[in-house]
N, C-alpha and C. Protein backbone atom coordinates (compact mmCIF):
# COMPACT_ATOMS: atom_id res chain seq x y z
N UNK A 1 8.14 -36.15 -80.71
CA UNK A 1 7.63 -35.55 -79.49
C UNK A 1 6.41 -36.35 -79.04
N UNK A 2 6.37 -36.39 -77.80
CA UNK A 2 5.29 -37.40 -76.88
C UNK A 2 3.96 -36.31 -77.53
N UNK A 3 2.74 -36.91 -77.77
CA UNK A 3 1.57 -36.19 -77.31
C UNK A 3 0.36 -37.05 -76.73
N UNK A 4 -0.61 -36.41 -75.68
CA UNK A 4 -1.57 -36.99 -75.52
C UNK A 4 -2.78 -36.62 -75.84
N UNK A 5 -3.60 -37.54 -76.07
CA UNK A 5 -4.97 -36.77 -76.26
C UNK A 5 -6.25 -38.24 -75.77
N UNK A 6 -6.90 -37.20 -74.93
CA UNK A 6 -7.51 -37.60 -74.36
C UNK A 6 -9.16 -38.11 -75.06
N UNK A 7 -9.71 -38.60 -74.23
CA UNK A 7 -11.43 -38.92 -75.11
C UNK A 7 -12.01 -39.71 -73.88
N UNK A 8 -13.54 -39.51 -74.39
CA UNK A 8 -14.19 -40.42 -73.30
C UNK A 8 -15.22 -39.30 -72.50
N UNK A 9 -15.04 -38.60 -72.28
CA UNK A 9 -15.50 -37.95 -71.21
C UNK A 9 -17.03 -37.22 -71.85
N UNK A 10 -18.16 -36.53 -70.57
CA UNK A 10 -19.01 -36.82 -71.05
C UNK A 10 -20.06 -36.35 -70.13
N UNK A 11 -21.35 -36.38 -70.33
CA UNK A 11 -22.01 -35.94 -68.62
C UNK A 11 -23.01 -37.26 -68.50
N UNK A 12 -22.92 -37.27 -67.09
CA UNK A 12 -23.73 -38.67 -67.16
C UNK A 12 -23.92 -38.54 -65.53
N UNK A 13 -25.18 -38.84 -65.51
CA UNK A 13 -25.63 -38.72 -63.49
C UNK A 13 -25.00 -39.40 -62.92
N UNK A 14 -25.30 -38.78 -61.73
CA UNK A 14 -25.12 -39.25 -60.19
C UNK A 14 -25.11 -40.99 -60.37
N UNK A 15 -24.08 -41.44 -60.02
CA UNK A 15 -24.06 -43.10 -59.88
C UNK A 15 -23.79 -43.39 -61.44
N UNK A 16 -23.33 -42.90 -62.50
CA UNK A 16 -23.18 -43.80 -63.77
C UNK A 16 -22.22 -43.53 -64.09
N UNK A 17 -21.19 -44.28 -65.14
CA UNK A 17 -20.03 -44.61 -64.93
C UNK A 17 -19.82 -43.77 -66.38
N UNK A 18 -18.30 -43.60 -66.55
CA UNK A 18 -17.44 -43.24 -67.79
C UNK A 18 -16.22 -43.65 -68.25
N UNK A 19 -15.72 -44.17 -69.09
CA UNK A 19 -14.10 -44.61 -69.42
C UNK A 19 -13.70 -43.59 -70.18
N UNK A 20 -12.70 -42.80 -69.86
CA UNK A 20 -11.83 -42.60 -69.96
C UNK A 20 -10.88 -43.04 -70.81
N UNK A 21 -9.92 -42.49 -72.30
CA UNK A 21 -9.02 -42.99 -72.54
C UNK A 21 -8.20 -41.92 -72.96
N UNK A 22 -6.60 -42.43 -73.19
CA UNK A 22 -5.87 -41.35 -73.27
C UNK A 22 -4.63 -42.31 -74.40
N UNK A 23 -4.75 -41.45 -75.90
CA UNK A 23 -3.52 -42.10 -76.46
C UNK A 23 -2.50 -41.38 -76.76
N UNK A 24 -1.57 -42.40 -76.69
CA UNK A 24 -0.37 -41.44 -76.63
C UNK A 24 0.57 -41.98 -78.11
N UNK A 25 1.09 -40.74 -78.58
CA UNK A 25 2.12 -41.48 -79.47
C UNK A 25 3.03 -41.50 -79.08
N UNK A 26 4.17 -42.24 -79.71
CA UNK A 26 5.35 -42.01 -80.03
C UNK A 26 5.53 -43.69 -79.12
N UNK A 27 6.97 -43.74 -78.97
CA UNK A 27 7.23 -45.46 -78.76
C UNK A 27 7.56 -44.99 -77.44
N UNK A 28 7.62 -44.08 -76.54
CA UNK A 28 7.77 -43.83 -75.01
C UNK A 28 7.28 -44.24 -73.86
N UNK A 29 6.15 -43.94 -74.08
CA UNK A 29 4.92 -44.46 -73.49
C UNK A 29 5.03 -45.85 -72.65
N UNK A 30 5.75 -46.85 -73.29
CA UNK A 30 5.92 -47.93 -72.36
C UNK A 30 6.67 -47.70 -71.69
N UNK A 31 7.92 -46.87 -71.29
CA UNK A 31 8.70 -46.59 -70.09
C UNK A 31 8.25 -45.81 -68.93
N UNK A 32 7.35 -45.37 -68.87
CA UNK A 32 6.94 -44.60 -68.56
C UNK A 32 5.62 -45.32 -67.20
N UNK A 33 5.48 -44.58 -66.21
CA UNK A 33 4.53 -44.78 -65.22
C UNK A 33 3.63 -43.53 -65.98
N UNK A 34 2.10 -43.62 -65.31
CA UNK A 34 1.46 -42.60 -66.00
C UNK A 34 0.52 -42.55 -64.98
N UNK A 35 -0.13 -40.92 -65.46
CA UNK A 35 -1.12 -40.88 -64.44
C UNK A 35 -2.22 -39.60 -64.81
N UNK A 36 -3.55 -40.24 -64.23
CA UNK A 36 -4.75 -39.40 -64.58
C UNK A 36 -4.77 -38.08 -63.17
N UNK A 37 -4.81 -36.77 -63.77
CA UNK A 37 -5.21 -35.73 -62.99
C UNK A 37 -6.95 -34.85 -63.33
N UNK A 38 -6.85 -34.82 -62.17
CA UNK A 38 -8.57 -33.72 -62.60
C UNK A 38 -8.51 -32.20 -62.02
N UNK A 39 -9.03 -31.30 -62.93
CA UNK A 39 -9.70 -29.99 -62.46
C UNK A 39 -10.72 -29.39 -62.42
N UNK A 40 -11.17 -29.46 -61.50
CA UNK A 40 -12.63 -28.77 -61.49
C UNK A 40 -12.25 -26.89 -61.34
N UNK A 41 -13.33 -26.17 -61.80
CA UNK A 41 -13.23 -25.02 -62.18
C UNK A 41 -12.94 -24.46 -60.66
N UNK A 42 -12.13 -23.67 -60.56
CA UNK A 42 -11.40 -22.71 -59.60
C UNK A 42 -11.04 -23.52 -58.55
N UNK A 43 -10.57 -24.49 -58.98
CA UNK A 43 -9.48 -25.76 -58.02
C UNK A 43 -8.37 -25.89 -58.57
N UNK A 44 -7.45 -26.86 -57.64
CA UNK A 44 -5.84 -26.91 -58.24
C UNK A 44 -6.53 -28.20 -58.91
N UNK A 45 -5.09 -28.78 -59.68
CA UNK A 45 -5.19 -29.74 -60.32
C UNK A 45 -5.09 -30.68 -59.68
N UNK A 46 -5.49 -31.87 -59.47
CA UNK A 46 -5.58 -33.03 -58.48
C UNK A 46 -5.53 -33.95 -58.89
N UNK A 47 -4.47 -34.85 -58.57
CA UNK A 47 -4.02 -36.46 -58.30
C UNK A 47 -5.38 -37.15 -58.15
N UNK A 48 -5.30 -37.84 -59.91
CA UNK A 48 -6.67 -39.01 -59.07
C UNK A 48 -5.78 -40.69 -58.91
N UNK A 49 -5.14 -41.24 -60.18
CA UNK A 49 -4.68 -42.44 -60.20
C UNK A 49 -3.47 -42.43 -60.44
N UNK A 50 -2.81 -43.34 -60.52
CA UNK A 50 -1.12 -43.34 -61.11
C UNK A 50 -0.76 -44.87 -61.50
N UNK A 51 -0.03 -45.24 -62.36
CA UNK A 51 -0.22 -46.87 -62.87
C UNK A 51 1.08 -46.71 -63.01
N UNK A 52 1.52 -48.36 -62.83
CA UNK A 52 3.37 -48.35 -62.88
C UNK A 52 3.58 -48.84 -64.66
N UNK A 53 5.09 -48.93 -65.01
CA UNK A 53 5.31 -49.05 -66.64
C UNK A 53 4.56 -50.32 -66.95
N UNK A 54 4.52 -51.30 -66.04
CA UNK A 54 3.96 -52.80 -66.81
C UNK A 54 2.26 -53.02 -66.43
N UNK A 55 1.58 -51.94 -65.60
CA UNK A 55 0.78 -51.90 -64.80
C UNK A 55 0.28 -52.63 -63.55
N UNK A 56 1.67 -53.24 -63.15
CA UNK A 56 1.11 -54.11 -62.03
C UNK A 56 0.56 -53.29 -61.12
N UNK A 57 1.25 -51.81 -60.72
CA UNK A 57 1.23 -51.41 -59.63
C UNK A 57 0.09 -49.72 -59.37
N UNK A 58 -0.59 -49.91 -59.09
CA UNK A 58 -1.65 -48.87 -58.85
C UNK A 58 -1.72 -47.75 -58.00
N UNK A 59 -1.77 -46.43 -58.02
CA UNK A 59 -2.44 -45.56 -57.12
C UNK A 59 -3.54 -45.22 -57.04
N UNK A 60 -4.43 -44.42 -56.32
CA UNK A 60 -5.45 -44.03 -56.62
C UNK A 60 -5.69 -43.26 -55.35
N UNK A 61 -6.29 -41.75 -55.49
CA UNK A 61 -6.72 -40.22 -54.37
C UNK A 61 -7.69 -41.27 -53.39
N UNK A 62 -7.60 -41.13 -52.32
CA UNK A 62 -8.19 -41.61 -51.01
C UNK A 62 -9.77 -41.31 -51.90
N UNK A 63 -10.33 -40.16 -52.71
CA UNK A 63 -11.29 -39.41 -52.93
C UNK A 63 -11.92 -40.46 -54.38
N UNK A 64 -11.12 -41.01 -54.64
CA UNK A 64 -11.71 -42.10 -55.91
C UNK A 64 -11.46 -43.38 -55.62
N UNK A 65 -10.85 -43.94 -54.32
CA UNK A 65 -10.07 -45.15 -54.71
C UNK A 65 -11.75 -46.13 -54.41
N UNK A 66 -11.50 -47.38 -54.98
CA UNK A 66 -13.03 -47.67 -54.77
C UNK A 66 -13.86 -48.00 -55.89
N UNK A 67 -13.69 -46.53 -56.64
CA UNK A 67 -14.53 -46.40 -57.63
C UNK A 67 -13.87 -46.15 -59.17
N UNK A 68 -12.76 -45.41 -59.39
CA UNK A 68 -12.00 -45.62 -60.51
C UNK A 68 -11.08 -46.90 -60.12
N UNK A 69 -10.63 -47.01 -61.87
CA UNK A 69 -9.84 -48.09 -62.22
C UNK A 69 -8.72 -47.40 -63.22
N UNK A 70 -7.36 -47.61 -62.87
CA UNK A 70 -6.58 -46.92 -64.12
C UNK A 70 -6.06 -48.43 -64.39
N UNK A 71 -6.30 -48.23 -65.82
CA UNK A 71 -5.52 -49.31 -66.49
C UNK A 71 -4.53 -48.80 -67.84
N UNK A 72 -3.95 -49.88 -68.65
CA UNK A 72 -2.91 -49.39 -69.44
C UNK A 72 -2.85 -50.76 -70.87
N UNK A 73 -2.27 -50.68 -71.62
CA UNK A 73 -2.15 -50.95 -73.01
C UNK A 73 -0.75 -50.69 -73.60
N UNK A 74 -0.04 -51.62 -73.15
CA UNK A 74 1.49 -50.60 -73.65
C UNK A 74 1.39 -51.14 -75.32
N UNK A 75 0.83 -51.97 -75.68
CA UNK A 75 0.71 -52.53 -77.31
C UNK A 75 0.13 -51.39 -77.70
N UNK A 76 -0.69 -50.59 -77.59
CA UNK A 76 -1.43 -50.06 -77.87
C UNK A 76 -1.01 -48.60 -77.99
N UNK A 77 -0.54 -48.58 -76.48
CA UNK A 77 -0.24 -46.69 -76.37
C UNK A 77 -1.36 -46.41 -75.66
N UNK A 78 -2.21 -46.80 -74.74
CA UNK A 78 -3.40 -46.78 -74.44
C UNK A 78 -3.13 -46.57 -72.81
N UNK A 79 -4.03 -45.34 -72.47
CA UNK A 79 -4.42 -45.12 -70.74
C UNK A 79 -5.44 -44.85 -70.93
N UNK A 80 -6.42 -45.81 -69.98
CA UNK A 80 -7.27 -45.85 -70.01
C UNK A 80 -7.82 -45.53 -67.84
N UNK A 81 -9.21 -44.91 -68.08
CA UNK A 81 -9.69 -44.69 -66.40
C UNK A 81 -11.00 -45.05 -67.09
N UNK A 82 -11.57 -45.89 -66.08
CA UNK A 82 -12.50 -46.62 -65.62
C UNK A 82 -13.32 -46.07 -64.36
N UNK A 83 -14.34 -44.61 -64.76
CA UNK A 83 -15.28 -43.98 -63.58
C UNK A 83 -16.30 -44.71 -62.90
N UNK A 84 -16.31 -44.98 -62.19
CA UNK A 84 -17.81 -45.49 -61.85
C UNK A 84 -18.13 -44.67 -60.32
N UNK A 85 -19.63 -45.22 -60.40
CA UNK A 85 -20.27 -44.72 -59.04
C UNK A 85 -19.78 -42.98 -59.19
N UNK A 86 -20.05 -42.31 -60.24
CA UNK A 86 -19.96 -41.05 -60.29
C UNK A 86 -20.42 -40.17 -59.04
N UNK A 87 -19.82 -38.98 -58.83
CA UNK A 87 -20.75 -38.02 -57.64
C UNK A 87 -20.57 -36.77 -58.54
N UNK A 88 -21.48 -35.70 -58.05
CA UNK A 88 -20.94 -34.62 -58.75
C UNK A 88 -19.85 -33.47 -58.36
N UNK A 89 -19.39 -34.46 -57.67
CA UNK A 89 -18.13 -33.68 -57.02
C UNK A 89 -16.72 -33.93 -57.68
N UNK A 90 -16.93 -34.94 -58.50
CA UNK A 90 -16.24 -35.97 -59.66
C UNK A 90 -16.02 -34.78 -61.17
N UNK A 91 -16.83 -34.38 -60.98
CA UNK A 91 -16.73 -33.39 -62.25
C UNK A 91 -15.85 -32.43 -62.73
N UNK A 92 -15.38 -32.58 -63.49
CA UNK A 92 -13.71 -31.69 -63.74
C UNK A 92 -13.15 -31.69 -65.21
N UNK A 93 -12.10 -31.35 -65.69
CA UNK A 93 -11.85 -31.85 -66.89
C UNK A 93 -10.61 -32.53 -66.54
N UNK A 94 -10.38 -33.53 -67.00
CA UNK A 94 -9.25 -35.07 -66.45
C UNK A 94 -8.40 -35.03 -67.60
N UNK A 95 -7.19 -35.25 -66.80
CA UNK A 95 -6.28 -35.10 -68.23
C UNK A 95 -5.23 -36.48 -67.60
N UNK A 96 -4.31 -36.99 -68.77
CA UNK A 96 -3.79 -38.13 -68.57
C UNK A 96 -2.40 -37.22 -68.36
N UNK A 97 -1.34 -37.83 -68.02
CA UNK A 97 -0.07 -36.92 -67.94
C UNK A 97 1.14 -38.53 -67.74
N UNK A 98 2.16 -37.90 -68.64
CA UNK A 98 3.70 -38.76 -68.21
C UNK A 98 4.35 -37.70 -67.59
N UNK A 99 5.02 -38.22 -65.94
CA UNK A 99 5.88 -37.98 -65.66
C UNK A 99 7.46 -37.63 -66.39
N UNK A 100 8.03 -36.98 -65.44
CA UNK A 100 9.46 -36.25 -66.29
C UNK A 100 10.42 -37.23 -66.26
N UNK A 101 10.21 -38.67 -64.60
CA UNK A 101 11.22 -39.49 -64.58
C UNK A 101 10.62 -40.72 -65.18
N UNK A 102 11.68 -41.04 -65.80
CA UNK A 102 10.88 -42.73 -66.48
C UNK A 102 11.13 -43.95 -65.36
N UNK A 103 10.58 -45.10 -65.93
CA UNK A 103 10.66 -46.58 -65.26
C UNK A 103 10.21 -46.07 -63.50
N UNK A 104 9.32 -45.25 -63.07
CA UNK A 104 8.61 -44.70 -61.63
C UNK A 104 7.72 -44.78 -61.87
N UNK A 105 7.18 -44.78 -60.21
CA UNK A 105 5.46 -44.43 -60.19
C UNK A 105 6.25 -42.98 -59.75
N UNK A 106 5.27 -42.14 -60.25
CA UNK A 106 6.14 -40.81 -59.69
C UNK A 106 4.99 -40.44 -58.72
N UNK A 107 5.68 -39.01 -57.77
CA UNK A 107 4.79 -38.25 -56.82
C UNK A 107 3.49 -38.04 -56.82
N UNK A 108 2.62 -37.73 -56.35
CA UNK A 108 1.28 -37.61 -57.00
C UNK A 108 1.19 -36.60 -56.60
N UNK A 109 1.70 -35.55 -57.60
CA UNK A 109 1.59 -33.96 -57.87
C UNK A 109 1.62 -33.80 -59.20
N UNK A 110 1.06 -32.39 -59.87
CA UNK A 110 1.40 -32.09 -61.47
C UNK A 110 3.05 -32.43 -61.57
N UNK A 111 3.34 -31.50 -60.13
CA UNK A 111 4.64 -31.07 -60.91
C UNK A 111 5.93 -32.02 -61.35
N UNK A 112 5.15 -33.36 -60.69
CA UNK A 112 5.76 -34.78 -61.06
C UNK A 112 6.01 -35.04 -62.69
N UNK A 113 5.19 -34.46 -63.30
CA UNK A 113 4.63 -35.07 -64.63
C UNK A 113 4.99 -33.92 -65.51
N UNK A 114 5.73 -34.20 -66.53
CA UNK A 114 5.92 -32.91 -67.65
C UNK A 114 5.09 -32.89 -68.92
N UNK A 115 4.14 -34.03 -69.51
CA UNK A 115 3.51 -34.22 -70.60
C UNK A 115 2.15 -34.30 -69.90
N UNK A 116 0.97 -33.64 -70.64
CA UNK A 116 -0.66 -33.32 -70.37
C UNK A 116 -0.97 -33.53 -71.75
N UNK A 117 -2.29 -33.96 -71.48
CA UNK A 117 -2.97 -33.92 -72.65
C UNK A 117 -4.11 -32.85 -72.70
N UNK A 118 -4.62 -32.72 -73.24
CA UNK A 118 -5.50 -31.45 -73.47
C UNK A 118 -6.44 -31.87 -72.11
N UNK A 119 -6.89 -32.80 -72.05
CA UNK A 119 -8.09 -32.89 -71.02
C UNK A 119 -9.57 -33.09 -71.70
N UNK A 120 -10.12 -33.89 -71.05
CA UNK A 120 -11.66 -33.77 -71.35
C UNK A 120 -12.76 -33.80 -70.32
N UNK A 121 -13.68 -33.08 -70.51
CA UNK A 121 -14.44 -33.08 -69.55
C UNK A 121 -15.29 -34.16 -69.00
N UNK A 122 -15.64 -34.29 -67.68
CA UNK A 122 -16.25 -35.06 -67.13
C UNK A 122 -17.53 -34.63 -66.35
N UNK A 123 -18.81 -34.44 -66.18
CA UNK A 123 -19.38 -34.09 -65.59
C UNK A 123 -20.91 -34.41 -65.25
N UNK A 124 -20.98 -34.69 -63.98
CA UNK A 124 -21.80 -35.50 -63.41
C UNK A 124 -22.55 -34.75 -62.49
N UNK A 125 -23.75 -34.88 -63.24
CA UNK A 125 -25.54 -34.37 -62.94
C UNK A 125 -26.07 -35.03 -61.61
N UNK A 126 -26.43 -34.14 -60.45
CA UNK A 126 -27.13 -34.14 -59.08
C UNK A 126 -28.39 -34.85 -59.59
């Protein structure tokens, strides 16, 4: 069974940066497009990045693009997000997620994605 688990996250002001990583087991992971979501408390869950299986190919929320970086590690098992230029509007707990269809960039909705990782928090001081 796929699992993820996330790390990285952290509080750190206005303008300073955080990485993000997310490992995954199992040998799946390289078929797979993947993608970072965030929730901030009494919000839906929200589309920040999305990376294709070999990572050429990138998404990223009109609301981060700029300032995150999603990258990937298929040797590894490794998703990794790259925060910078924090706001505190950025603050949420971020979770990495595989989509349900393989070899896609999938939708940029949860309901795209059937595997979450627990999430870790992110949160950035005014």
């Amino acid at each position: 069974q796929v699992h993820l688990v996330e790390s990285g996250g952290g509080v750190v002001q206005t303008g300073g940066s955080l990485r993000l990583s997310c490992a995954a087991s199992g040998r799946v992971f390289s078929s797979y497009g993947m993608g970072w979501f965030r929730q901030a408390p009494g919000k839906e869950r929200e589309f920040v990045a999305a990376i294709s299986v070999r990572g050429g190919t990138t998404k990223y929320a009109d609301s981060v693009k700029g300032r995150f970086i999603i990258s990937r590690d298929n040797d590894k098992n490794t998703l990794d997000l790259q925060l910078n230029s924090l706001k505190p509007n950025d603050s949420a707990v971020y979770y990495c997620a595989a989509p349900h269809q393989a070899y896609i960039i999938p939708e940029p909705v949860p309901s795209a994605y059937g595997c979450w990782g627990h999430g870790t928090q992110v949160t950035v001081s005014s």
